[in-house]
Protein backbone atom coordinates (compact mmCIF):
# COMPACT_ATOMS: atom_id res chain seq x y z
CA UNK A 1 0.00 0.00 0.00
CA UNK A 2 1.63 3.40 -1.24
CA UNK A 3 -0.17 5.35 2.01
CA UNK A 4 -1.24 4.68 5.35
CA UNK A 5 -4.98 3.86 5.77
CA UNK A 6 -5.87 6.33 7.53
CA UNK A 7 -4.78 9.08 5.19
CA UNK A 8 -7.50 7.96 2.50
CA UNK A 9 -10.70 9.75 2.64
CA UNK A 10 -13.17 7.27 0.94
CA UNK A 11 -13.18 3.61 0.82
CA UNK A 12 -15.45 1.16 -1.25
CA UNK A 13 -15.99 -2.10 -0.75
CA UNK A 14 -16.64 -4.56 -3.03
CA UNK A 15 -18.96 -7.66 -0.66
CA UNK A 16 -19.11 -5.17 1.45
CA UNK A 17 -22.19 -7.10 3.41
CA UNK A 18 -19.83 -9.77 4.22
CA UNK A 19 -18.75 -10.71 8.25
CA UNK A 20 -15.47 -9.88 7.81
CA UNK A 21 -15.54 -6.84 5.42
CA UNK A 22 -18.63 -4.88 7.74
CA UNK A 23 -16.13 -5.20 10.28
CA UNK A 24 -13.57 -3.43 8.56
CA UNK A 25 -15.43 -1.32 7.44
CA UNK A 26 -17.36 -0.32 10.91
CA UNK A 27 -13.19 0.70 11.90
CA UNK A 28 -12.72 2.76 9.14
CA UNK A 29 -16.14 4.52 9.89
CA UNK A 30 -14.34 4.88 13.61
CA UNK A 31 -11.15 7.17 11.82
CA UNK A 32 -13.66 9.43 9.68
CA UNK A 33 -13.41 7.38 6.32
CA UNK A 34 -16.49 7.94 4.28
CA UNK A 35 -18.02 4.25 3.09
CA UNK A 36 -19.45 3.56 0.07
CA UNK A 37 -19.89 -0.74 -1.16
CA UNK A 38 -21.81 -2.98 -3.60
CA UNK A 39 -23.34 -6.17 -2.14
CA UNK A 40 -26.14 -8.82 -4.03
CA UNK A 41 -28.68 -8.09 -1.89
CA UNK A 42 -29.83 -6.30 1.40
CA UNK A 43 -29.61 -7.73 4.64
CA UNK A 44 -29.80 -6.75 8.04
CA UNK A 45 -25.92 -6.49 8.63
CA UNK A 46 -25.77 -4.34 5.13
CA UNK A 47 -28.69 -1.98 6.75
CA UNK A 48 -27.09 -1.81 9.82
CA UNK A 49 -24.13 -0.12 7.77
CA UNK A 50 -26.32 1.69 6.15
CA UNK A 51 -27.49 3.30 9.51
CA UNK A 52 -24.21 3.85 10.70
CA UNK A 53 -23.57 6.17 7.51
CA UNK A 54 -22.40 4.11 5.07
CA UNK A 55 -23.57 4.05 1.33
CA UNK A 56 -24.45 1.19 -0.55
CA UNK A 57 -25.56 -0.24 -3.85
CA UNK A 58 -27.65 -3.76 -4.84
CA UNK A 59 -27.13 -3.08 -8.52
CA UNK A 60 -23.87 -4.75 -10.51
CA UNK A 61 -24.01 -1.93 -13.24
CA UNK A 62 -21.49 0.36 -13.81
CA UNK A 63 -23.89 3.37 -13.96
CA UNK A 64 -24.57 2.76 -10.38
CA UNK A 65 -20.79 2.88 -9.35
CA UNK A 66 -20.70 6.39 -7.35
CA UNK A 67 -19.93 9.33 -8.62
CA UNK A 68 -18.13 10.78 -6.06
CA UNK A 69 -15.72 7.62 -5.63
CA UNK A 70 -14.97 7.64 -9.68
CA UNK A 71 -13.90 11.23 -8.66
CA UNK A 72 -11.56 10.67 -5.74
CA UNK A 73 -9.93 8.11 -6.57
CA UNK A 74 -6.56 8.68 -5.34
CA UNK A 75 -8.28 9.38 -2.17
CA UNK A 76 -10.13 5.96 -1.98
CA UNK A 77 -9.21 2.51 -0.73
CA UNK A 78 -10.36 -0.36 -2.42
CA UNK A 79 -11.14 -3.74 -0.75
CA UNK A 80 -12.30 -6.89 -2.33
CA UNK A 81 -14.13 -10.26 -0.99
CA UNK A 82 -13.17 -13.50 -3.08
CA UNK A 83 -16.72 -14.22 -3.18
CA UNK A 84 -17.06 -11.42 -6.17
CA UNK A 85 -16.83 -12.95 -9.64
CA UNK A 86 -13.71 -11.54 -11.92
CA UNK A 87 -16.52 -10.16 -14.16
CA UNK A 88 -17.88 -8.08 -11.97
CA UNK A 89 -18.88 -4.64 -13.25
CA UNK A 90 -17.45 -2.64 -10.93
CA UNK A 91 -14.54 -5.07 -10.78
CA UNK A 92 -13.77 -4.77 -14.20
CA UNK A 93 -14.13 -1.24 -14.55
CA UNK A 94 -11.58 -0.97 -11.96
CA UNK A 95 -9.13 -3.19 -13.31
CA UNK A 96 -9.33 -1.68 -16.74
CA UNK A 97 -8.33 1.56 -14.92
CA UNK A 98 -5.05 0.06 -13.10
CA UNK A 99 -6.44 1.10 -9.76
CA UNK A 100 -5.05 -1.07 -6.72
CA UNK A 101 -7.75 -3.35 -5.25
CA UNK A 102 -6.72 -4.97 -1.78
CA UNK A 103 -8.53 -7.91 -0.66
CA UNK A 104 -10.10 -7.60 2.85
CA UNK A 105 -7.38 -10.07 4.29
CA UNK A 106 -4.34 -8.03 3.72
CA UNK A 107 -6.38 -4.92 4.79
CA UNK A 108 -6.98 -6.20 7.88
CA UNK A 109 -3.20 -7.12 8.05
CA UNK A 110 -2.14 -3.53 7.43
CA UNK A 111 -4.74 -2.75 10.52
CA UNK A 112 -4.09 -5.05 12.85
CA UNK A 113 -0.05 -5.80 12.24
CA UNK A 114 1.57 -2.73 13.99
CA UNK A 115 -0.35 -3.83 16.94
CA UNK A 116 -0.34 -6.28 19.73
CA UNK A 117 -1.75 -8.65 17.81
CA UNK A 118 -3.88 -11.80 19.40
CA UNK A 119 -5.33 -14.32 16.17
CA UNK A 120 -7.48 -17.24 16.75
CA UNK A 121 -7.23 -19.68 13.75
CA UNK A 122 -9.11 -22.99 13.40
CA UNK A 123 -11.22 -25.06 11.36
CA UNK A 124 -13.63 -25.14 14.46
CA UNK A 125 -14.63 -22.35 17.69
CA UNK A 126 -12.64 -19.12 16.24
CA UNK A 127 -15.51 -17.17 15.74
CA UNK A 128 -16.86 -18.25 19.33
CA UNK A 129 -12.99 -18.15 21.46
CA UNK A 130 -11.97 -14.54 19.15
CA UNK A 131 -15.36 -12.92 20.45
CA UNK A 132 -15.01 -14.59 23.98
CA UNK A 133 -11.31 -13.25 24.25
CA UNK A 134 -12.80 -9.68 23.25
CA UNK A 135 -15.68 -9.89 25.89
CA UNK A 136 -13.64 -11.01 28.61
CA UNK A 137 -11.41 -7.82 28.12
CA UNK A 138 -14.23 -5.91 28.13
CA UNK A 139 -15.31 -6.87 30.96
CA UNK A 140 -11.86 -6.68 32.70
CA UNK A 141 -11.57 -2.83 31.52
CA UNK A 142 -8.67 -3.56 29.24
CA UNK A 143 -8.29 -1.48 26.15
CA UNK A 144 -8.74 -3.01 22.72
CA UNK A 145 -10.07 -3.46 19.24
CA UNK A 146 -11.59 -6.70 17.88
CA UNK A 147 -12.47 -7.46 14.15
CA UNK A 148 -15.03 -11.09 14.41
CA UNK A 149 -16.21 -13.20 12.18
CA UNK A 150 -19.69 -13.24 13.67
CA UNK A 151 -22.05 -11.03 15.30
CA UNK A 152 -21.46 -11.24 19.31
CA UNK A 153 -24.97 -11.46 21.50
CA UNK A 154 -23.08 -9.27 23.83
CA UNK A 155 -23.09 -6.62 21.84
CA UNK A 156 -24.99 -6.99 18.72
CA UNK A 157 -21.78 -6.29 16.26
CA UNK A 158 -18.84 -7.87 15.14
CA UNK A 159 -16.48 -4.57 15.99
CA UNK A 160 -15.46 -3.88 19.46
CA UNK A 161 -13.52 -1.08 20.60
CA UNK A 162 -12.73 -0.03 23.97
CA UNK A 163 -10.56 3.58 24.37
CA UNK A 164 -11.62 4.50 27.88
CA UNK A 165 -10.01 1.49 29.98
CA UNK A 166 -6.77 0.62 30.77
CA UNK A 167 -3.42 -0.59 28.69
CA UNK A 168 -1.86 -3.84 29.89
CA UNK A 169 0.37 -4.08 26.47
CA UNK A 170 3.23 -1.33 24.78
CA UNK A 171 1.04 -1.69 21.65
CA UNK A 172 -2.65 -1.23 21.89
CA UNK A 173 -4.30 -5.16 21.66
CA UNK A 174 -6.24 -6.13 18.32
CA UNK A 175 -8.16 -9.09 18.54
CA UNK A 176 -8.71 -11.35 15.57
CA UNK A 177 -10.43 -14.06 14.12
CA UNK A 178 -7.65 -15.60 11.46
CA UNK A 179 -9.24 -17.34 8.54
CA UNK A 180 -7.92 -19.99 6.79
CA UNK A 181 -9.98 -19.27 3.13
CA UNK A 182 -8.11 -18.57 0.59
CA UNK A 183 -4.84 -18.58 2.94
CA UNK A 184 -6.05 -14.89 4.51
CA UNK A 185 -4.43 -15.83 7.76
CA UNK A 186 -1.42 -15.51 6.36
CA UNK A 187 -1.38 -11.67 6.05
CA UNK A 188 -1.27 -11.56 9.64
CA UNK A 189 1.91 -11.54 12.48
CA UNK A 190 -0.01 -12.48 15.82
CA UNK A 191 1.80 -11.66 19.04
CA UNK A 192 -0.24 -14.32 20.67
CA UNK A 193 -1.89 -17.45 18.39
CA UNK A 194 -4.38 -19.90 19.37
CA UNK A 195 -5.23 -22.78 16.91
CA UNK A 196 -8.26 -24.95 17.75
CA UNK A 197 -8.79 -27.44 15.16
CA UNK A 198 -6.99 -28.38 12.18
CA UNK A 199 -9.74 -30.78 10.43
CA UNK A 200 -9.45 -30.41 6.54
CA UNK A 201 -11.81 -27.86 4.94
CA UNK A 202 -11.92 -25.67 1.79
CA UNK A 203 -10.34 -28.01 -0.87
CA UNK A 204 -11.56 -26.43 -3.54
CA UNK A 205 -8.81 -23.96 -1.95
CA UNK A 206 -6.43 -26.23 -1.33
CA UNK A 207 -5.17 -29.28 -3.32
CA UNK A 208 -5.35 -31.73 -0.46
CA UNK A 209 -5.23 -32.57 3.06
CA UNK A 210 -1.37 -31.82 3.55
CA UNK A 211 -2.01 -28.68 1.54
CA UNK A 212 -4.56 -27.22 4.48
CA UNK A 213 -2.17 -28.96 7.11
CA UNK A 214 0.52 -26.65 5.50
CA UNK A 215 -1.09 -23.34 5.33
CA UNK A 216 -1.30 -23.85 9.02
CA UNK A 217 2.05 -24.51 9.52
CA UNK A 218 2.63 -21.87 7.64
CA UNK A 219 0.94 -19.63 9.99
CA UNK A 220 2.46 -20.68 13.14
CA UNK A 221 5.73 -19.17 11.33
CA UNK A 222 4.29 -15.83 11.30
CA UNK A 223 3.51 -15.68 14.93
CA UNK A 224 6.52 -12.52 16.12
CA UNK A 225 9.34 -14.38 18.50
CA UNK A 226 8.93 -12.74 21.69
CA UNK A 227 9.14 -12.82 25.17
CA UNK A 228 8.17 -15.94 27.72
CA UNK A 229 9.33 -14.27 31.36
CA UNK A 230 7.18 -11.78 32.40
CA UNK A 231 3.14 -10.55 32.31
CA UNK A 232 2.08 -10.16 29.35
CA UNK A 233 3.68 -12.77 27.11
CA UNK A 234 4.30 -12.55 23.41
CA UNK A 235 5.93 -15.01 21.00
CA UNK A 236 3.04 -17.79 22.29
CA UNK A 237 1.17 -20.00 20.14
CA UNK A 238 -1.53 -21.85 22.02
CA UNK A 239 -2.59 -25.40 20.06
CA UNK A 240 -4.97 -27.80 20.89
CA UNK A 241 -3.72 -30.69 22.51
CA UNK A 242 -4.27 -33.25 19.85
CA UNK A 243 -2.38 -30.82 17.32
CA UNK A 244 1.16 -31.33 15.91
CA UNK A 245 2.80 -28.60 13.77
CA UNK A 246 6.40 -28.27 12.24
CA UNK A 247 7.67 -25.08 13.69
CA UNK A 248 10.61 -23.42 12.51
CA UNK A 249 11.55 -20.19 14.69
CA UNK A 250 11.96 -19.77 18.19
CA UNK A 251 7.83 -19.30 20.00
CA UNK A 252 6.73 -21.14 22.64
CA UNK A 253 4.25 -23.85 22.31
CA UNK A 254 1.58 -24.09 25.01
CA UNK A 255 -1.08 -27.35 24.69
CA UNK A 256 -4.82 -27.04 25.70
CA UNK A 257 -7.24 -29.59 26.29
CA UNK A 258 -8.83 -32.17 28.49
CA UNK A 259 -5.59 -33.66 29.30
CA UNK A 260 -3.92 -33.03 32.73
CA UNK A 261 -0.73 -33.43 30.94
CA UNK A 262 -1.98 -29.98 28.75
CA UNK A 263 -0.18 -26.58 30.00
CA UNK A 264 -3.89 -25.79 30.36
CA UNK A 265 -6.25 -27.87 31.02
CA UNK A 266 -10.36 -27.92 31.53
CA UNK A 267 -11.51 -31.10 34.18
CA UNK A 268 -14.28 -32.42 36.26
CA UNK A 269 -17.01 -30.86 34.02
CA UNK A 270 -20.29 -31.45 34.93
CA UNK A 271 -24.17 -30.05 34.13
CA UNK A 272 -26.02 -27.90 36.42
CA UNK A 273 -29.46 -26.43 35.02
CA UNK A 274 -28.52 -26.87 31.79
CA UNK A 275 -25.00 -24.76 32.26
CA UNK A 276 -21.27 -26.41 31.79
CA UNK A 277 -19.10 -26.13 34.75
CA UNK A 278 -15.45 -27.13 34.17
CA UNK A 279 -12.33 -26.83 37.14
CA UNK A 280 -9.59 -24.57 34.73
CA UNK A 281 -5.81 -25.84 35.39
CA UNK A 282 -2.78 -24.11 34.40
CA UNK A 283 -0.32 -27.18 34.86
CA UNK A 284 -0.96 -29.03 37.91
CA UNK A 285 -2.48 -25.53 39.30
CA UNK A 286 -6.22 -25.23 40.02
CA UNK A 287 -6.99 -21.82 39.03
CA UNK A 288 -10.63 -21.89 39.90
CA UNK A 289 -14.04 -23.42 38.97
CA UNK A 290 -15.55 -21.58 35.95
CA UNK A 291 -19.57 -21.59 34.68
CA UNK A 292 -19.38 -21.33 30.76
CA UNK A 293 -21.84 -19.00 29.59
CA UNK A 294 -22.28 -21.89 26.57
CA UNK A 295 -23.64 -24.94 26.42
CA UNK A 296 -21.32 -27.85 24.82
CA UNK A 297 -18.12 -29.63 25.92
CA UNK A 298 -16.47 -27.93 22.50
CA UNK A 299 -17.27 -24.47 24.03
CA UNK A 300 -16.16 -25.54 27.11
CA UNK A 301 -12.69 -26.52 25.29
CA UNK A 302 -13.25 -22.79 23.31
CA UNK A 303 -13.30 -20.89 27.15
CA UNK A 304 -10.11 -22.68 27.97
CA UNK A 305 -8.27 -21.44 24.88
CA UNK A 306 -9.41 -17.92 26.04
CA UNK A 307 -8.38 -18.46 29.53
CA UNK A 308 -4.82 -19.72 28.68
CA UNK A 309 -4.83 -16.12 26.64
CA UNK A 310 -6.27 -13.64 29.48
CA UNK A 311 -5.12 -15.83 32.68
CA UNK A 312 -1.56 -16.90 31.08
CA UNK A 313 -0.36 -14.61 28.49
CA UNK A 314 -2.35 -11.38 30.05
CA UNK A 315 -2.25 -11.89 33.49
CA UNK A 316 -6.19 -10.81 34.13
CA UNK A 317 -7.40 -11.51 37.59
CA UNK A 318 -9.50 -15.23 38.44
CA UNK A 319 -12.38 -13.01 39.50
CA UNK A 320 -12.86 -11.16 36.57
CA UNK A 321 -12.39 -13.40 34.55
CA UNK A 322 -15.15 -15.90 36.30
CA UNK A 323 -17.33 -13.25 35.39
CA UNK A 324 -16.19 -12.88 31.69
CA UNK A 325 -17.00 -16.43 30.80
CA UNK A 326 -20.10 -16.80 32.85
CA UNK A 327 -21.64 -13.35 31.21
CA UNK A 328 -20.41 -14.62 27.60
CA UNK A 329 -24.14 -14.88 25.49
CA UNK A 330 -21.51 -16.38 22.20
CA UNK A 331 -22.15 -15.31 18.64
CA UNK A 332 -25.09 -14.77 16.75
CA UNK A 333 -25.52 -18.67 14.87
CA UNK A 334 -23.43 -20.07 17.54
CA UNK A 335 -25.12 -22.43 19.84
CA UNK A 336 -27.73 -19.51 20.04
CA UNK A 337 -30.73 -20.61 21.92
CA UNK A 338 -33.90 -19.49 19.65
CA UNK A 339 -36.75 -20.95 21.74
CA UNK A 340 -35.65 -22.04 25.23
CA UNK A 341 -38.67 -23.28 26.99
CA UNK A 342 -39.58 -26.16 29.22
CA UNK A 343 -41.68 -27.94 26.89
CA UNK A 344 -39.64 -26.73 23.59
CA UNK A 345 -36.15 -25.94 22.47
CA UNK A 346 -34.79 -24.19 19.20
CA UNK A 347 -31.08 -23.74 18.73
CA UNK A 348 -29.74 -21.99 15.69
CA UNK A 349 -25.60 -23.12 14.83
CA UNK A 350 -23.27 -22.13 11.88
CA UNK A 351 -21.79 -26.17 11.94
CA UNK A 352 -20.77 -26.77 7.91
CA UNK A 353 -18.56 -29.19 8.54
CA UNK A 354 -18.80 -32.85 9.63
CA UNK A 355 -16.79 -32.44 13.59
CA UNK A 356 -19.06 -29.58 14.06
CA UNK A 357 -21.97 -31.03 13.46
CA UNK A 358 -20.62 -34.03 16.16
CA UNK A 359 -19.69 -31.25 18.27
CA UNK A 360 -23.17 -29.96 18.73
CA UNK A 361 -25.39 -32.79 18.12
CA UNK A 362 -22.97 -34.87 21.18
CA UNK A 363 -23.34 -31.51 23.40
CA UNK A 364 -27.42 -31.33 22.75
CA UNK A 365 -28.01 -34.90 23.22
CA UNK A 366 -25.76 -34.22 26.79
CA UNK A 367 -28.01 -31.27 27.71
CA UNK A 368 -31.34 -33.33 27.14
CA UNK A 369 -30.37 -36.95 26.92
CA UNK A 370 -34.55 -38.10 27.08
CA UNK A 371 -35.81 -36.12 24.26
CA UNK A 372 -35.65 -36.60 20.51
CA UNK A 373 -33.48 -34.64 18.93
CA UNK A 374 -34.44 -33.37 14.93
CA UNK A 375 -32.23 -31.47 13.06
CA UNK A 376 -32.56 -29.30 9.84
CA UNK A 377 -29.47 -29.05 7.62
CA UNK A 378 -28.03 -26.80 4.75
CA UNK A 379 -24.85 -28.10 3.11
CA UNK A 380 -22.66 -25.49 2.55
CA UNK A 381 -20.91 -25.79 -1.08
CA UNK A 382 -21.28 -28.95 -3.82
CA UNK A 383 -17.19 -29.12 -3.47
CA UNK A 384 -17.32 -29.53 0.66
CA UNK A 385 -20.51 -31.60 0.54
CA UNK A 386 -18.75 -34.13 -2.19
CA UNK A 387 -15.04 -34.06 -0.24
CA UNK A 388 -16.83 -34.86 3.42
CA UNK A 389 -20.07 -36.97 2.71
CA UNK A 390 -19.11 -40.14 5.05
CA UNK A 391 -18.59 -37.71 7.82
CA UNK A 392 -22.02 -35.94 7.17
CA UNK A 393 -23.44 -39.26 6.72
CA UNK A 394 -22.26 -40.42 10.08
CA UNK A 395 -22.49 -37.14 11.94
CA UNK A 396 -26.25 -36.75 10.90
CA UNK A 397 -26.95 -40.26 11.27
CA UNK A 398 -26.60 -39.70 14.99
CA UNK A 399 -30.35 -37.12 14.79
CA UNK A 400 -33.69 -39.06 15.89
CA UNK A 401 -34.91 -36.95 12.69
CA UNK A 402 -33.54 -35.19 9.78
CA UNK A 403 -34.75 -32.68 8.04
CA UNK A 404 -32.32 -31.83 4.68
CA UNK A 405 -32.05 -28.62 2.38
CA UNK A 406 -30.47 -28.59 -0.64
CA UNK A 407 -27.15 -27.70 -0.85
CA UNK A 408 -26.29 -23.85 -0.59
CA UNK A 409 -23.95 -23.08 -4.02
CA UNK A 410 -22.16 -19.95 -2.25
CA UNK A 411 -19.60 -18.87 -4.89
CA UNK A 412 -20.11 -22.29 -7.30
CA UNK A 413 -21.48 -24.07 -10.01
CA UNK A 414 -23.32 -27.75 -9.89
CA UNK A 415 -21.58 -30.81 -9.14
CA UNK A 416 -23.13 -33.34 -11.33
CA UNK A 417 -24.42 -36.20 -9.35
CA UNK A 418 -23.50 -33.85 -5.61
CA UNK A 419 -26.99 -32.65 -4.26
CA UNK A 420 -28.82 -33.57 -1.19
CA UNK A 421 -30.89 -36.70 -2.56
CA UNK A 422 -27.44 -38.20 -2.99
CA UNK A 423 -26.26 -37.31 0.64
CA UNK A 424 -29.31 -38.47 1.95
CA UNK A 425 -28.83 -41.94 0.97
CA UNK A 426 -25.98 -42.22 3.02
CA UNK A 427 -28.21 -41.23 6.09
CA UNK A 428 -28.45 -44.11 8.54
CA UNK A 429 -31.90 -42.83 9.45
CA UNK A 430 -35.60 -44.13 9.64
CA UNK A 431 -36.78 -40.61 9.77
CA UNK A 432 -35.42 -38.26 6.97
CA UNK A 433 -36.25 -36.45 4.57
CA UNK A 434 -35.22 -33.25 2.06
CA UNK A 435 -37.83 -30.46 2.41
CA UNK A 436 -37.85 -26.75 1.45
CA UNK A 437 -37.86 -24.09 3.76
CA UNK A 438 -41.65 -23.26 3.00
CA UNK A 439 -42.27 -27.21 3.80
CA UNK A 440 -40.42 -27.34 6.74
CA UNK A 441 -42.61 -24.19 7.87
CA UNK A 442 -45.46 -25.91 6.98
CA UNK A 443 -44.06 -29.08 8.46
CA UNK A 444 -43.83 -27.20 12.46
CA UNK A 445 -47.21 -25.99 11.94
CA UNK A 446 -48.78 -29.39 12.45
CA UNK A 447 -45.89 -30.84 14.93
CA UNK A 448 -43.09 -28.96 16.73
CA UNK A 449 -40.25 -30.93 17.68
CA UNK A 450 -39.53 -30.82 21.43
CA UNK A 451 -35.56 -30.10 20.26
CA UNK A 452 -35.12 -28.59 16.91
CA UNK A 453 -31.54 -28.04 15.40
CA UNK A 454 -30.77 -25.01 12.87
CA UNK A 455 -28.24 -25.87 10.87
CA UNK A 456 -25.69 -24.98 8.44
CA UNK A 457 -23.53 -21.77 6.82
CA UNK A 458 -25.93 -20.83 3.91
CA UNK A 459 -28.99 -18.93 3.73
CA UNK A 460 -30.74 -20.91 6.07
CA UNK A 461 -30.55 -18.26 8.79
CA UNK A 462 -33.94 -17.19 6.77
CA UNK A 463 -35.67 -19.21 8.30
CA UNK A 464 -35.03 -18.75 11.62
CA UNK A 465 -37.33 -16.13 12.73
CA UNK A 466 -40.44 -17.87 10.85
CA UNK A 467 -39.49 -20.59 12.97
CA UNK A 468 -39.53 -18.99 16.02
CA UNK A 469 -42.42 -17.12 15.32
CA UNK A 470 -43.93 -20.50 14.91
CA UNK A 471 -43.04 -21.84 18.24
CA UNK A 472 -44.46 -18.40 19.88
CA UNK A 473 -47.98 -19.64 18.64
CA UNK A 474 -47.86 -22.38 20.86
């Protein structure tokens, strides 16, 4: 980049309704740079942006690129999702003029970089540990900036900022949720690094397996070396304990887990009233007993990753930090309770991917191990569907009922012979079936399933608040 960010005076944003660009987009609002963006269609985050003063456009014409941006711009940053195609109008028109397009991940590198920089990367949980990491320094009165790739229930955003605390660090903290599409984590130089799950994903990213394994790797090698001695610590990478990496510069390496043997550990969890409580260790040390303010054993893992960040590498007090995880609502799509009621619960999750659909279905059928348990599904993508089918297969197999969408296309074409009849064949299930959202709406107005699972990364968080709505008529 030929100037700093902050010296432009527009910036447009091409997916500019997208988790991680709104977020970047909500900072630059923060320093007085005007917003102007082009996204498919309206949603709530994209009027939400629109509220907070930025301009945008549903139309991929050139005649509706803005005026004033075609006039400034030497004065305007450009950022790009990979989910726009390369024939784009406003793409093209761009590239025909020379003009330097960024894409959102080295943006956020150019942000975040100069800073004390803590990254959570993972196939699994970084949405949920980045966003519990953020509230728990909120909480604790610690200055900070945090860029998530959901929407917290805290808060009702996915950019935090906090000016008015206090600083624990030299640099000020940025808080980060590192993704592994399209290798974006590696635009980023964390301070502090927690990885939570390394379970192949996007391989119509990456050529294979060893590939994804790979990018990881190569991520660990962009953590800054730093210092191990004293409160707060830098140069730490913080790995799940099953995890194995091939480091090659001098960071220390601190396991997490269930293990004892783990330089941080969660034990003795049980379930109280529906709410996880887990004894945190560092070593052989108790620290204290903790009340996760999620349900699930994986979120319980998810609050220890955050604790070995605040309790280890920050030094924040047990107290307040009791009271982070306990307060923590998650993000929006995360474990997020829709209808909680004796008779009837609704929980709307994100889980794409075959260990996160285990993750939640285990955790549910923990929380209410006496009622049936049906599930609605979205696949997310023909290539990811195709590449993990057993492990759908299996993971859904474990529902009482199954209720299965076709498959959400997200940025591509058709698979021939890859759709949801095909998946569901593989189903070890008596009771399944593929229905459209207007049939599944149909479906809960004659029976409502005591437990009802939401589920999947498309665009079936549409039909959430029909189905809520649905469950209020009771």
């Amino acid at each position: 980049m030929s100037k700093n960010i902050s010296s432009y005076k527009y910036a447009y944003f091409l997916g500019i309704g997208g988790i991680g660009m709104s977020s970047i987009c909500r900072y630059l609002m923060s320093i007085n740079i005007q917003i102007y963006g082009y996204d498919k269609t309206e949603t709530s985050l994209t009027q939400s942006l629109v509220k907070e003063g930025a301009h945008i456009s549903y139309v991929d014409e050139i005649s509706s690129f803005p005026d004033l941006i075609i006039d400034n711009i030497s004065n305007t940053l450009f950022v790009l999702t990979p989910a726009i195609p390369s024939k784009h109008s406003h793409l093209v028109f761009l590239k025909n003029q020379g003009i330097p397009i960024f894409k959102r991940s080295e943006v956020l590198g150019m942000i975040s970089n100069p800073l004390f920089n803590i990254s959570v990367a993972g196939t699994h949980g970084k949405t949920t540990t980045s966003t519990l990491i953020a509230h728990i320094l909120e909480t604790s009165g610690i200055n900070y900036t945090a860029f998530l790739g959901g929407i917290s229930a805290n808060y009702n955003t996915n950019y935090l900022r906090k000016t008015d605390g206090k600083n624990i660090t030299e640099k000020p903290i940025v808080v980060l949720e590192a993704d592994e599409f399209d290798r974006s984590f590696h635009q980023l130089r964390p301070d502090i690094a927690i990885i939570t799950a390394i379970d192949a994903d996007h391989l119509d990213i990456y050529d294979n397996h060893r590939a994804f394994e790979d990018a990881f790797n190569h991520f660990a090698s962009l953590i800054r070396e730093g210092q191990n001695s004293t409160i707060p610590k830098s140069g730490q990478l913080i790995i799940q304990e099953k995890l194995t990496l091939e480091l090659t510069h001098k960071i220390t390496v601190n396991t997490y887990g269930v293990s004892p043997n783990s330089e941080y550990s969660y034990q003795n969890v049980t379930i109280e009233n529906g709410r996880f409580h887990f004894d945190f260790y560092e070593g052989q040390k108790l620290v204290g007993n903790f009340i996760c303010g999620l349900p699930g054993f994986h979120n319980v893992s998810n609050a220890t990753a955050a604790l070995a960040v605040c309790y280890g590498m920050l030094g924040l007090d047990t107290a307040t930090l009791k009271t982070g995880i306990e307060t923590y609502k998650g993000a929006k799509r995360r474990f997020e309770y829709i209808v909680n009621q004796q008779d009837f619960v609704v929980i709307d999750d994100y889980a794409h991917h075959p260990e996160e659909l285990n993750a939640i279905i285990g955790s549910v059928k923990s929380l209410y191990p006496n009622k049936k348990i049906t599930g609605i599904f979205q696949p997310h993508l023909f290539t990811r569907t195709r590449d993990f089918a057993a492990g759908f297969a299996e993971s859904l197999s474990a529902l009482d009922t199954l209720w299965l969408m076709e498959i959400y296309p997200a940025r591509e074409e058709p698979i021939e012979g890859i759709n949801s009849a095909w998946l569901l064949n593989q189903v070890v299930n008596k009771h399944k079936s593929i229905l459209s959202p207007d049939a599944i709406l149909k479906q809960l107005e004659v029976e409502k399933p005591e437990v009802l699972l939401i589920l999947g990364a498309g665009d079936i968080d549409r039909i959430v608040e029909p189905i809520r709505t649905l469950y209020e008529k009771h």
